[in-house]
PDB file of N, CA and C in Angstrom:
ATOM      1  N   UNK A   1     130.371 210.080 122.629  1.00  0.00           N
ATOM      2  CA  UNK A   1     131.296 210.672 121.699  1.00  0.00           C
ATOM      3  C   UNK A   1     131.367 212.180 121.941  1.00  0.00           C
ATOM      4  N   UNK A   2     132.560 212.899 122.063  1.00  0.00           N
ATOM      5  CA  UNK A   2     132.921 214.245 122.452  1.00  0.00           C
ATOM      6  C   UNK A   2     132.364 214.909 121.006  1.00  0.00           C
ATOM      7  N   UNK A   3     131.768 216.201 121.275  1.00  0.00           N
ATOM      8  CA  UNK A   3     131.126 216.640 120.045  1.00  0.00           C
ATOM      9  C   UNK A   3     132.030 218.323 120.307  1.00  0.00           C
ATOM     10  N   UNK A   4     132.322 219.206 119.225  1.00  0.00           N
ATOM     11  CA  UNK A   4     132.769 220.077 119.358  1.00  0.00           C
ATOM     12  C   UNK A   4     132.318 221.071 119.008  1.00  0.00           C
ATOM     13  N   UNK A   5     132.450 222.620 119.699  1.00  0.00           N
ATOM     14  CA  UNK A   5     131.388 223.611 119.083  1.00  0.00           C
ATOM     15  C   UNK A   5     132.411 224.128 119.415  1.00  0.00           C
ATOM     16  N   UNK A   6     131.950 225.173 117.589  1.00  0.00           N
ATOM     17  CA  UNK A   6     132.766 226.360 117.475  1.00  0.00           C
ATOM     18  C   UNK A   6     132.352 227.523 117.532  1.00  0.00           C
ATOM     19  N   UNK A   7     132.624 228.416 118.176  1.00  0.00           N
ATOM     20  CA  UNK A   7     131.672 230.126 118.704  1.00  0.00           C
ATOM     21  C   UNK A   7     132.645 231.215 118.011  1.00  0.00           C
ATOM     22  N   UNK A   8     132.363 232.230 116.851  1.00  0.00           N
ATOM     23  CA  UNK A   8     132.534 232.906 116.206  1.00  0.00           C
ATOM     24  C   UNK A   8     132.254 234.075 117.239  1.00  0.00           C
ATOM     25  N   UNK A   9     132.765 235.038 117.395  1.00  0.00           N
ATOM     26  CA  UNK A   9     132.515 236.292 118.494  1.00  0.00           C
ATOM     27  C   UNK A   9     132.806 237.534 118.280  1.00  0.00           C
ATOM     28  N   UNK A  10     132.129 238.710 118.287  1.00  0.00           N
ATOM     29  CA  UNK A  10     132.860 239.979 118.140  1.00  0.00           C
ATOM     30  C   UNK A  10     132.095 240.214 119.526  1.00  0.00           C
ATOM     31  N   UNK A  11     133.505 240.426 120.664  1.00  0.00           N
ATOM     32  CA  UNK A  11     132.836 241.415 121.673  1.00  0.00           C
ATOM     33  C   UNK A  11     132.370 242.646 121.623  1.00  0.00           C
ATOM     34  N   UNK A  12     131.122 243.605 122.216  1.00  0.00           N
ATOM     35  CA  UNK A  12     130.962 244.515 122.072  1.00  0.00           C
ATOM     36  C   UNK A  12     131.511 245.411 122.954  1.00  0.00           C
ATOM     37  N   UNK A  13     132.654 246.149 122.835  1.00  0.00           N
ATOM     38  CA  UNK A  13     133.256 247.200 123.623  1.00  0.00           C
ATOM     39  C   UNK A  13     132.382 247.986 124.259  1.00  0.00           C
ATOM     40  N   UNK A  14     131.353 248.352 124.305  1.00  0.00           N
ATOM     41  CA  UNK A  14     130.816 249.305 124.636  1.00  0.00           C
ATOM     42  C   UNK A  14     130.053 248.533 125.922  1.00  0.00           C
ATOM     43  N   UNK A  15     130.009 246.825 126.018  1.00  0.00           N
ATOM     44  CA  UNK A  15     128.968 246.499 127.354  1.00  0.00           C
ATOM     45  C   UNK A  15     129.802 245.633 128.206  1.00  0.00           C
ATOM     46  N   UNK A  16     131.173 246.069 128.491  1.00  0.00           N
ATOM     47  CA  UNK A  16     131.988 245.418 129.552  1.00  0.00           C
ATOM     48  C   UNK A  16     130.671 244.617 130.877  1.00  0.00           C
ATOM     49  N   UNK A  17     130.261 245.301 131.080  1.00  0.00           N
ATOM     50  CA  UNK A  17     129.106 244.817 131.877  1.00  0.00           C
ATOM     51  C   UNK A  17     128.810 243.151 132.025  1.00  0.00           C
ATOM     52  N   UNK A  18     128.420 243.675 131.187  1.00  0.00           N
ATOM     53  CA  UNK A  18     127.167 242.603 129.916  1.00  0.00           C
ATOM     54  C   UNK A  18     128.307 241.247 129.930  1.00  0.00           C
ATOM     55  N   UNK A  19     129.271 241.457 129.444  1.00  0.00           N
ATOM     56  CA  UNK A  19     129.749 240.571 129.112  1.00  0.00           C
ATOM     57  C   UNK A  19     130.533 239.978 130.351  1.00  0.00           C
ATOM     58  N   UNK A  20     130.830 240.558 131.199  1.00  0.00           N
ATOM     59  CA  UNK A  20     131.019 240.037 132.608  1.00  0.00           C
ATOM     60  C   UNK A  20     130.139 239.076 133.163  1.00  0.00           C
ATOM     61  N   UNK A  21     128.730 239.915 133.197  1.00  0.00           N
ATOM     62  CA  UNK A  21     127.551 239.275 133.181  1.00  0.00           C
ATOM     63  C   UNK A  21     127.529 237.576 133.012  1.00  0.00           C
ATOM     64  N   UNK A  22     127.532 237.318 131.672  1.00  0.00           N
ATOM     65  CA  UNK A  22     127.584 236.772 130.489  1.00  0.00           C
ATOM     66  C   UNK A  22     128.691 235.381 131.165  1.00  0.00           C
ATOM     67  N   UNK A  23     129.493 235.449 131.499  1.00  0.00           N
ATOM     68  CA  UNK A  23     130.400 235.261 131.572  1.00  0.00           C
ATOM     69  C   UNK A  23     130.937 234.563 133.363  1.00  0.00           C
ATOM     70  N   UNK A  24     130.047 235.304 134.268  1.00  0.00           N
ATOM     71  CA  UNK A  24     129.901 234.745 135.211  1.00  0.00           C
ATOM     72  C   UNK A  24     128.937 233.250 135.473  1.00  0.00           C
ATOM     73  N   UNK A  25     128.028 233.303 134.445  1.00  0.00           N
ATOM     74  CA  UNK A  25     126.766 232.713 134.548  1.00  0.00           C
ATOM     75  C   UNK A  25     127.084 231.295 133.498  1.00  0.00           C
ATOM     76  N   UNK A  26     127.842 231.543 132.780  1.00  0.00           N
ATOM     77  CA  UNK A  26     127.603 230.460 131.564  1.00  0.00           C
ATOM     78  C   UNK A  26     129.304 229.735 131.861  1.00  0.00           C
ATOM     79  N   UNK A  27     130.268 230.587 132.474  1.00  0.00           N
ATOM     80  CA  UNK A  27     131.614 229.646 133.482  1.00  0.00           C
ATOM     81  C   UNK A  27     131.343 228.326 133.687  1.00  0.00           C
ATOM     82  N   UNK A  28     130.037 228.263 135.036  1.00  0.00           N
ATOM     83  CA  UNK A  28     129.984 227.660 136.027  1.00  0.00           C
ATOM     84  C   UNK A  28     129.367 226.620 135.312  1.00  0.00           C
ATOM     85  N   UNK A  29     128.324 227.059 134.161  1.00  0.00           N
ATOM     86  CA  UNK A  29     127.634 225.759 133.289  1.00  0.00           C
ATOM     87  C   UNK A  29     128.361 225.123 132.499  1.00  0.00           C
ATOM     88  N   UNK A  30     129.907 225.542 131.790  1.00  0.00           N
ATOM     89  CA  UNK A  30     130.184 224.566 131.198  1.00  0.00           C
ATOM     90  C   UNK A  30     131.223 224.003 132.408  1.00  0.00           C
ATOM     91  N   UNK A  31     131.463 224.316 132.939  1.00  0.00           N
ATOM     92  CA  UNK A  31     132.292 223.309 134.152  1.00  0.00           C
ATOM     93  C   UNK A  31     131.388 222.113 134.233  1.00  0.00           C
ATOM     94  N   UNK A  32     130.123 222.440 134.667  1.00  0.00           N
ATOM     95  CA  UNK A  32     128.955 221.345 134.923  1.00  0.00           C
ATOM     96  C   UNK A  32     128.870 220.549 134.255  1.00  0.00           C
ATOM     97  N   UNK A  33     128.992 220.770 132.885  1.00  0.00           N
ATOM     98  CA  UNK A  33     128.751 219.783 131.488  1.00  0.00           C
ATOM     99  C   UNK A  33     129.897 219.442 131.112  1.00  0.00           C
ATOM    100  N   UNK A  34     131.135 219.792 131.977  1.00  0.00           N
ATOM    101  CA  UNK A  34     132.293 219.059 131.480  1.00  0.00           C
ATOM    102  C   UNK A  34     133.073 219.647 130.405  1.00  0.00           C
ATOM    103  N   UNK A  35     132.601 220.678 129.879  1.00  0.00           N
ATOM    104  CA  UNK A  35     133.180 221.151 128.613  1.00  0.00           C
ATOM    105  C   UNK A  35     134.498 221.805 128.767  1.00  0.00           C
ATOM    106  N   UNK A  36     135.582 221.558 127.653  1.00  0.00           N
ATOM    107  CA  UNK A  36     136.601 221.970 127.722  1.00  0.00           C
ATOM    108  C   UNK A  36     136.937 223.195 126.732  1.00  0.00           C
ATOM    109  N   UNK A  37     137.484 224.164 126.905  1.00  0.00           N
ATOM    110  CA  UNK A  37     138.132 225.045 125.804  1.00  0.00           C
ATOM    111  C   UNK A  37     139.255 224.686 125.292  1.00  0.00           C
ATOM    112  N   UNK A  38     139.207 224.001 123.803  1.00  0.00           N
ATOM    113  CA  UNK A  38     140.551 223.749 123.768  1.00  0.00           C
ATOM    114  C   UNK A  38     141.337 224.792 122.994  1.00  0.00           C
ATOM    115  N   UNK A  39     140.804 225.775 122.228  1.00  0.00           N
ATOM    116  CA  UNK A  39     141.711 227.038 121.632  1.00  0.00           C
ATOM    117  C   UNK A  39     140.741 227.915 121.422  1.00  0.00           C
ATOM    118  N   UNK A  40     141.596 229.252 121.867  1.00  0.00           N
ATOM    119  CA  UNK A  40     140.827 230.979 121.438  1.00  0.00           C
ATOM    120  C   UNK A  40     141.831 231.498 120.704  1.00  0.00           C
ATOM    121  N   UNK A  41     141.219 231.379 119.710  1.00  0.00           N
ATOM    122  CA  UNK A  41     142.226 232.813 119.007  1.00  0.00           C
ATOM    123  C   UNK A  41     141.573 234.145 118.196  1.00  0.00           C
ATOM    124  N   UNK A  42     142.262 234.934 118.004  1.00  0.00           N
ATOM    125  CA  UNK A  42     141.963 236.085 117.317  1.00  0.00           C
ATOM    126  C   UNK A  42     142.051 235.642 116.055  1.00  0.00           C
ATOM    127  N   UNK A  43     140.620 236.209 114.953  1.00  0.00           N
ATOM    128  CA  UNK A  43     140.841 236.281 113.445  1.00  0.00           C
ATOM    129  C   UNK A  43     141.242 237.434 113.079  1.00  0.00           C
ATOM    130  N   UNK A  44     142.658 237.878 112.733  1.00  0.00           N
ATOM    131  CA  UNK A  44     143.054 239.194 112.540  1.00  0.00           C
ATOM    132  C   UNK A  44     143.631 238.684 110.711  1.00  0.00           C
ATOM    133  N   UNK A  45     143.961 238.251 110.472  1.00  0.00           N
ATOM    134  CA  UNK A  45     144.134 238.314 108.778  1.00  0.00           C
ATOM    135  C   UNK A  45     143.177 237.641 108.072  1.00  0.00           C
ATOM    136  N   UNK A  46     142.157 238.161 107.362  1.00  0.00           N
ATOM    137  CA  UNK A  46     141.100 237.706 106.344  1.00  0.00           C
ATOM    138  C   UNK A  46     142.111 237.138 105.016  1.00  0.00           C
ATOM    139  N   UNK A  47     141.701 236.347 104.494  1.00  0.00           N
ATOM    140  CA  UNK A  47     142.446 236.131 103.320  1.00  0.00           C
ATOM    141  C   UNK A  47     141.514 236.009 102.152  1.00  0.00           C
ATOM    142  N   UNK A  48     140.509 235.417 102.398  1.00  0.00           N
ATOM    143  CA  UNK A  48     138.695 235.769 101.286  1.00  0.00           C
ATOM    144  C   UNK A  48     137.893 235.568 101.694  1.00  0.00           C
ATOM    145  N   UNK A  49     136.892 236.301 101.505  1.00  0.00           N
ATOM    146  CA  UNK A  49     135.728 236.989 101.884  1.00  0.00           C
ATOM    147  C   UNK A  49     135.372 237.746 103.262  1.00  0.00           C
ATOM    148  N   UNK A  50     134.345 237.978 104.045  1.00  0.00           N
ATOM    149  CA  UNK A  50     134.351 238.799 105.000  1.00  0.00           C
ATOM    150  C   UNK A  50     134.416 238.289 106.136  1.00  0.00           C
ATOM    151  N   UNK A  51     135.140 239.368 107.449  1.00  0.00           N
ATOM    152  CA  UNK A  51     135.044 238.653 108.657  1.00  0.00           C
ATOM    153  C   UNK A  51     134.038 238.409 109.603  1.00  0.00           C
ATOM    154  N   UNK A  52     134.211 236.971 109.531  1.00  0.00           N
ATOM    155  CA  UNK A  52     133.099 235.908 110.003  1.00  0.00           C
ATOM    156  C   UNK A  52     132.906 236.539 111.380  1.00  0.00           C
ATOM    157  N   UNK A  53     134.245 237.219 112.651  1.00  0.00           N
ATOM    158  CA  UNK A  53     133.829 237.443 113.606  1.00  0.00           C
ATOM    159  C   UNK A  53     135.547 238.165 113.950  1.00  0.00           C
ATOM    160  N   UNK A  54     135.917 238.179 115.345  1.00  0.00           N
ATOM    161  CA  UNK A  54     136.749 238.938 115.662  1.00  0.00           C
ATOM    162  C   UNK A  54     137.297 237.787 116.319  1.00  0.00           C
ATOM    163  N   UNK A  55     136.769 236.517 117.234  1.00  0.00           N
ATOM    164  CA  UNK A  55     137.415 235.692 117.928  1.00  0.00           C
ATOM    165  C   UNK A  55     136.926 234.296 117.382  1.00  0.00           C
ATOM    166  N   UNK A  56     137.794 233.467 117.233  1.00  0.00           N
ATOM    167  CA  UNK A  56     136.889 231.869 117.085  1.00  0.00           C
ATOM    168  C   UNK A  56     137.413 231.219 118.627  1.00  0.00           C
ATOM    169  N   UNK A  57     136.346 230.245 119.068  1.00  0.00           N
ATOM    170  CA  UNK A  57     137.048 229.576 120.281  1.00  0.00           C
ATOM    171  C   UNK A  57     135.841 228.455 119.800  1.00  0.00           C
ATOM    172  N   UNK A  58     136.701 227.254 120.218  1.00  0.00           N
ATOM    173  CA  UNK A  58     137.123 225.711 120.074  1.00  0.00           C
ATOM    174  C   UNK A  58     136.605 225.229 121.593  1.00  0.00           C
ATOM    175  N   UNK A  59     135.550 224.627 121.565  1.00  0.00           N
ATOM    176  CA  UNK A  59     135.057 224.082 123.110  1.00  0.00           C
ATOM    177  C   UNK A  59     134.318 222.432 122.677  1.00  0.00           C
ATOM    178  N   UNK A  60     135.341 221.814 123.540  1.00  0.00           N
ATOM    179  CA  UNK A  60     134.792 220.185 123.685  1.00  0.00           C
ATOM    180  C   UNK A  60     133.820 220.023 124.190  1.00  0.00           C
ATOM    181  N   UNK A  61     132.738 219.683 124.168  1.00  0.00           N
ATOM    182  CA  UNK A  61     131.783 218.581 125.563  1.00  0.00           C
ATOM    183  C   UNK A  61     131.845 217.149 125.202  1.00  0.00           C
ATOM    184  N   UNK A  62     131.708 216.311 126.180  1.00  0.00           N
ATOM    185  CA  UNK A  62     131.538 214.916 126.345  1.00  0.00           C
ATOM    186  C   UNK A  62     130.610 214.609 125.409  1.00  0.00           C
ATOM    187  N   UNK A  63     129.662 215.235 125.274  1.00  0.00           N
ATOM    188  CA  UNK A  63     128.821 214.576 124.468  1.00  0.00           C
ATOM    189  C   UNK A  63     127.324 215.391 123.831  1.00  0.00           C
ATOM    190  N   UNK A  64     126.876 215.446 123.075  1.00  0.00           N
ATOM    191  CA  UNK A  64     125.595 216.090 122.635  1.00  0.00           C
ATOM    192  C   UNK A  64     124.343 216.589 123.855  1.00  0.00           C
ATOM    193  N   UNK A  65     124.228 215.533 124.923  1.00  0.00           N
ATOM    194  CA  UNK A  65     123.492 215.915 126.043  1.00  0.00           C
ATOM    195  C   UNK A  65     124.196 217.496 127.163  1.00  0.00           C
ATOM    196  N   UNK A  66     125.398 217.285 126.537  1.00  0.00           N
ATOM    197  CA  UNK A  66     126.568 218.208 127.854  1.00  0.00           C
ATOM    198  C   UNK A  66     125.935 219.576 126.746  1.00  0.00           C
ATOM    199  N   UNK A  67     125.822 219.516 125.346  1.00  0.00           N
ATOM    200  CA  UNK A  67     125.549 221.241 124.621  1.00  0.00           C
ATOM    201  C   UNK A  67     124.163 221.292 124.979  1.00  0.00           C
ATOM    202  N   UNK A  68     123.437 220.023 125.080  1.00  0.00           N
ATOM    203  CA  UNK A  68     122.266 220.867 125.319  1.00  0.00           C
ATOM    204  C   UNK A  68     121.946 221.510 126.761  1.00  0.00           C
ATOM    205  N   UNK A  69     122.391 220.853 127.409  1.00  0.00           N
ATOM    206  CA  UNK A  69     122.590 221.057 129.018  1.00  0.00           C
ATOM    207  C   UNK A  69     122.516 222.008 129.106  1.00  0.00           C
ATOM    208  N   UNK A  70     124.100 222.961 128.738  1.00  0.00           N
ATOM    209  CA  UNK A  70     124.176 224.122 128.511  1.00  0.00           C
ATOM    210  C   UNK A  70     123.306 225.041 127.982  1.00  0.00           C
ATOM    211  N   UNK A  71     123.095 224.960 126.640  1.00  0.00           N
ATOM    212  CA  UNK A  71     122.418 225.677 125.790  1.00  0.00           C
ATOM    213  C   UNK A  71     120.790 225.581 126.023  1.00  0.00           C
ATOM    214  N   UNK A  72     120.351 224.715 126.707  1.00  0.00           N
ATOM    215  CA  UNK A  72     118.827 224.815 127.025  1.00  0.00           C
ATOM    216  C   UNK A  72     118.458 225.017 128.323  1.00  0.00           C
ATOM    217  N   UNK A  73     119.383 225.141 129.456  1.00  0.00           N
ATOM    218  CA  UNK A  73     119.170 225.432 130.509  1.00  0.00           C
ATOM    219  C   UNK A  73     118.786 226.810 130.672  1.00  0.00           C
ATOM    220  N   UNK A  74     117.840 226.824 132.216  1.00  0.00           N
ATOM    221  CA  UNK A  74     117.287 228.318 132.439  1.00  0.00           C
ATOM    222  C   UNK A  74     118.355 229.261 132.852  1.00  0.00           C
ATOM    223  N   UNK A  75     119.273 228.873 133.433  1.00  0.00           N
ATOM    224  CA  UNK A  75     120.542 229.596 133.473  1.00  0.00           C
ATOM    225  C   UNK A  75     120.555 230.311 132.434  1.00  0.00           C
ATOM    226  N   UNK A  76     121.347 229.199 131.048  1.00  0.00           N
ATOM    227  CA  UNK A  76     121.747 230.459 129.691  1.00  0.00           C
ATOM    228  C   UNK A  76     120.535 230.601 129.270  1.00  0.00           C
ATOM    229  N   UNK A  77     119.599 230.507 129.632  1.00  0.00           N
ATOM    230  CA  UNK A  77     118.110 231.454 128.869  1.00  0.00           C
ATOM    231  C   UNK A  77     118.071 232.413 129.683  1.00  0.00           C
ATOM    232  N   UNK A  78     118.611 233.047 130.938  1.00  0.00           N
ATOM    233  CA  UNK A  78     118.717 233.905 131.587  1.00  0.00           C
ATOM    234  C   UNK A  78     119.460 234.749 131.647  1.00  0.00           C
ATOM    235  N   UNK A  79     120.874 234.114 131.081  1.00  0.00           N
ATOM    236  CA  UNK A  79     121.964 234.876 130.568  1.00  0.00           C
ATOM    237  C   UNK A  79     121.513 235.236 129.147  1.00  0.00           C
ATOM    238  N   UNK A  80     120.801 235.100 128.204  1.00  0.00           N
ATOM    239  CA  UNK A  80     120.590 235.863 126.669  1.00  0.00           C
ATOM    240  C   UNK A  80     120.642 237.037 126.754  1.00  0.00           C
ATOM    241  N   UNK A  81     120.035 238.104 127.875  1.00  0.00           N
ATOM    242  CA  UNK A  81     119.747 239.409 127.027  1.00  0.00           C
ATOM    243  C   UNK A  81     121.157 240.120 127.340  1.00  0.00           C
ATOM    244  N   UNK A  82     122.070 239.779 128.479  1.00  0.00           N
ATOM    245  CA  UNK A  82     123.572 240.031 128.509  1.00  0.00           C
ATOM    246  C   UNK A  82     124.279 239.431 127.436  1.00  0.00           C
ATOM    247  N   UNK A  83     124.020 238.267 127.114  1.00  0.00           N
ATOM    248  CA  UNK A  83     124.941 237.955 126.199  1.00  0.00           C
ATOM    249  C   UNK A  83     124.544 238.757 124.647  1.00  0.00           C
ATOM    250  N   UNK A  84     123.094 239.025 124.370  1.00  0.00           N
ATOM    251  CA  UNK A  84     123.239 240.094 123.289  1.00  0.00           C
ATOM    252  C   UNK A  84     123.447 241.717 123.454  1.00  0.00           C
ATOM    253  N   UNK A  85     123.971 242.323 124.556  1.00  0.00           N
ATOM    254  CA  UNK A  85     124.466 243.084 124.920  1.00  0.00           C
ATOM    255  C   UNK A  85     126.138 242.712 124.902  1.00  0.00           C
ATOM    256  N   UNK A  86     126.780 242.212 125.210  1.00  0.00           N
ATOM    257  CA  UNK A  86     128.170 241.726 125.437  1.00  0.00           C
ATOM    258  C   UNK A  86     128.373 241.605 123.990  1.00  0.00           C
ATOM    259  N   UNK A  87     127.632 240.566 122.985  1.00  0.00           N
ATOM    260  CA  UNK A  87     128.419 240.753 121.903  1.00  0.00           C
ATOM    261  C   UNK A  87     127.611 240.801 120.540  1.00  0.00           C
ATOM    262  N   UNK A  88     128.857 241.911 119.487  1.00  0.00           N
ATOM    263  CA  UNK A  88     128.130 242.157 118.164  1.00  0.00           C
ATOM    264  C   UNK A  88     127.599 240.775 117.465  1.00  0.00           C
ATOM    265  N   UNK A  89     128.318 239.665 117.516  1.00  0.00           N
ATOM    266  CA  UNK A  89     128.573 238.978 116.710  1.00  0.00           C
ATOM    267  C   UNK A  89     128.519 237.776 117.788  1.00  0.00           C
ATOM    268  N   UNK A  90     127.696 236.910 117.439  1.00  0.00           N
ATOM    269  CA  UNK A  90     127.667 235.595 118.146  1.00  0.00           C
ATOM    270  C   UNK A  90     126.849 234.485 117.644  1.00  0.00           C
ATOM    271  N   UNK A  91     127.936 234.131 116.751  1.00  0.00           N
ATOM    272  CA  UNK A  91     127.734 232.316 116.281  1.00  0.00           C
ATOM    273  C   UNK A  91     128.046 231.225 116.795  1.00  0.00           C
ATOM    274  N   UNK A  92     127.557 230.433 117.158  1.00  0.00           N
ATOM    275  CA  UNK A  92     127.474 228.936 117.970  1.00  0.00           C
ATOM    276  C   UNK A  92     127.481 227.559 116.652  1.00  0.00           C
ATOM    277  N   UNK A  93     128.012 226.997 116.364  1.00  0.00           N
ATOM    278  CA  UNK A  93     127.550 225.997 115.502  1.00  0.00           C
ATOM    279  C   UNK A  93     128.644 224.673 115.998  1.00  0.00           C
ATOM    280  N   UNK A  94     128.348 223.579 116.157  1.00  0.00           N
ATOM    281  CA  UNK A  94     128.585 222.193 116.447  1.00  0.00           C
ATOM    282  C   UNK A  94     129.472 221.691 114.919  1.00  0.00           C
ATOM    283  N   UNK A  95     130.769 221.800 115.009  1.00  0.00           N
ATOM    284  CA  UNK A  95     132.176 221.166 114.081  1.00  0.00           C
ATOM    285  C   UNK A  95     131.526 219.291 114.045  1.00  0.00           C
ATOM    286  N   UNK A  96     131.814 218.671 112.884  1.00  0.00           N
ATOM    287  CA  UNK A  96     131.764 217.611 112.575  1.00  0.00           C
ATOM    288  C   UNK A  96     132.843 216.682 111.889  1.00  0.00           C
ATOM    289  N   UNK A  97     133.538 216.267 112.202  1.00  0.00           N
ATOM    290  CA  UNK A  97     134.827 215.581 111.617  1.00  0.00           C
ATOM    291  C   UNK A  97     135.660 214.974 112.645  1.00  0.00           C
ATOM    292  N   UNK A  98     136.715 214.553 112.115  1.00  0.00           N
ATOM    293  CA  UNK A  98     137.713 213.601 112.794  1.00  0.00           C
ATOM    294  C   UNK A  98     138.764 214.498 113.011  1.00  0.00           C
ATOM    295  N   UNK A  99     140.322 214.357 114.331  1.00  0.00           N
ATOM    296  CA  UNK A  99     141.098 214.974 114.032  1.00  0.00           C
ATOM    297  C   UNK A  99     142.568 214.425 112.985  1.00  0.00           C
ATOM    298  N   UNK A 100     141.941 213.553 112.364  1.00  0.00           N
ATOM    299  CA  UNK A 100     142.824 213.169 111.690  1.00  0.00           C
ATOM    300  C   UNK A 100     143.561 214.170 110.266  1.00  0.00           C
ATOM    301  N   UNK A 101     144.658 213.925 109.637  1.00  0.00           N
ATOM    302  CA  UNK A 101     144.709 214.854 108.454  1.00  0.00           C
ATOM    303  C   UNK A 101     143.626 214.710 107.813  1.00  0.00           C
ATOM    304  N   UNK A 102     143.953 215.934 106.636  1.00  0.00           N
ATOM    305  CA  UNK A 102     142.532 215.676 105.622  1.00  0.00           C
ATOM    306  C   UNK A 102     143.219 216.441 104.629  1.00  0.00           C
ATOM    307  N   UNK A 103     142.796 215.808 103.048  1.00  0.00           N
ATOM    308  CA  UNK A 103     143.391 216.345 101.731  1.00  0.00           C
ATOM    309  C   UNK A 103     142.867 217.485 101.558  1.00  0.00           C
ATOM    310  N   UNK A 104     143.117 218.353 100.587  1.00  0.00           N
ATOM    311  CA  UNK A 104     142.721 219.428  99.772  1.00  0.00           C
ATOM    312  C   UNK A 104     141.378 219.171  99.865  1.00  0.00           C
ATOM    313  N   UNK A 105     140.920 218.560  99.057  1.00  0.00           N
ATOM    314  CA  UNK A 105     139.426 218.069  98.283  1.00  0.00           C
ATOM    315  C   UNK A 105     138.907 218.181 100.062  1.00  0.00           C
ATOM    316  N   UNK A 106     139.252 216.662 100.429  1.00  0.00           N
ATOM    317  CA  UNK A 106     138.017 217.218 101.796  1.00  0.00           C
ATOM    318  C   UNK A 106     138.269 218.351 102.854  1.00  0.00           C
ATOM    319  N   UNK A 107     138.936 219.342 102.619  1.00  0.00           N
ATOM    320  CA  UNK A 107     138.879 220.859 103.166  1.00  0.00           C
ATOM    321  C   UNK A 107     138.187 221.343 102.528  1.00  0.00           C
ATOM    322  N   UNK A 108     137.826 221.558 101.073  1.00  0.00           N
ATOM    323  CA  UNK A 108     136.976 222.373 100.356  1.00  0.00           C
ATOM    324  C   UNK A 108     135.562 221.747 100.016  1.00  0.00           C
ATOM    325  N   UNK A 109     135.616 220.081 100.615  1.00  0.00           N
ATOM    326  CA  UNK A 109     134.529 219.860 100.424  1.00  0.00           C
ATOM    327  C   UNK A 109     133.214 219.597 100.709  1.00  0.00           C
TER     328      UNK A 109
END
């Protein structure tokens, strides 16, 4: 079953580097694990409470073994201290639901 993770992001302007870095290294791993990006967008209008981050992006994997792949490999344990240089803000958390519609109630609930 395809599992989906959502990454909250504020790049840090100041470590173009870093995030190149970052970015060369963790490419090639989700190719490996199959993972897809399916949307990046900018959070530019807050409507309540504070901003969670500056970018959200939407990434598929095949399956729970493909995030850990990624996420526990010596690769991205090698990429960490670029990636906390590259960015202010970096949340990772695994989305749970269907893409089917959904009412009021189960959006807020």
């Amino acid at each position: 079953m395809t599992v989906t993770v959502i990454a909250l992001l504020s790049i840090n302007e100041d470590e173009p580097a870093a995030l190149g870095e970052y970015l060369r290294i963790t490419g090639p791993l989700l190719d490996r694990a199959g993972a897809k990006i399916l949307k990046r967008f900018e959070l530019s209008e807050i409507l309540v409470g504070p901003r969670p981050a500056q970018t959200a992006v939407i990434v598929e994997y095949p399956d729970r073994a493909a995030v850990d792949m990624v996420f526990k490999s010596g690769e991205y344990q090698r990429a960490i201290p670029a990636r906390d240089r590259a960015f202010s803000r970096y949340n990772i958390t695994i989305g749970v639901g269907d893409d089917g519609p959904v009412t009021v109630a189960e959006q807020i609930g």
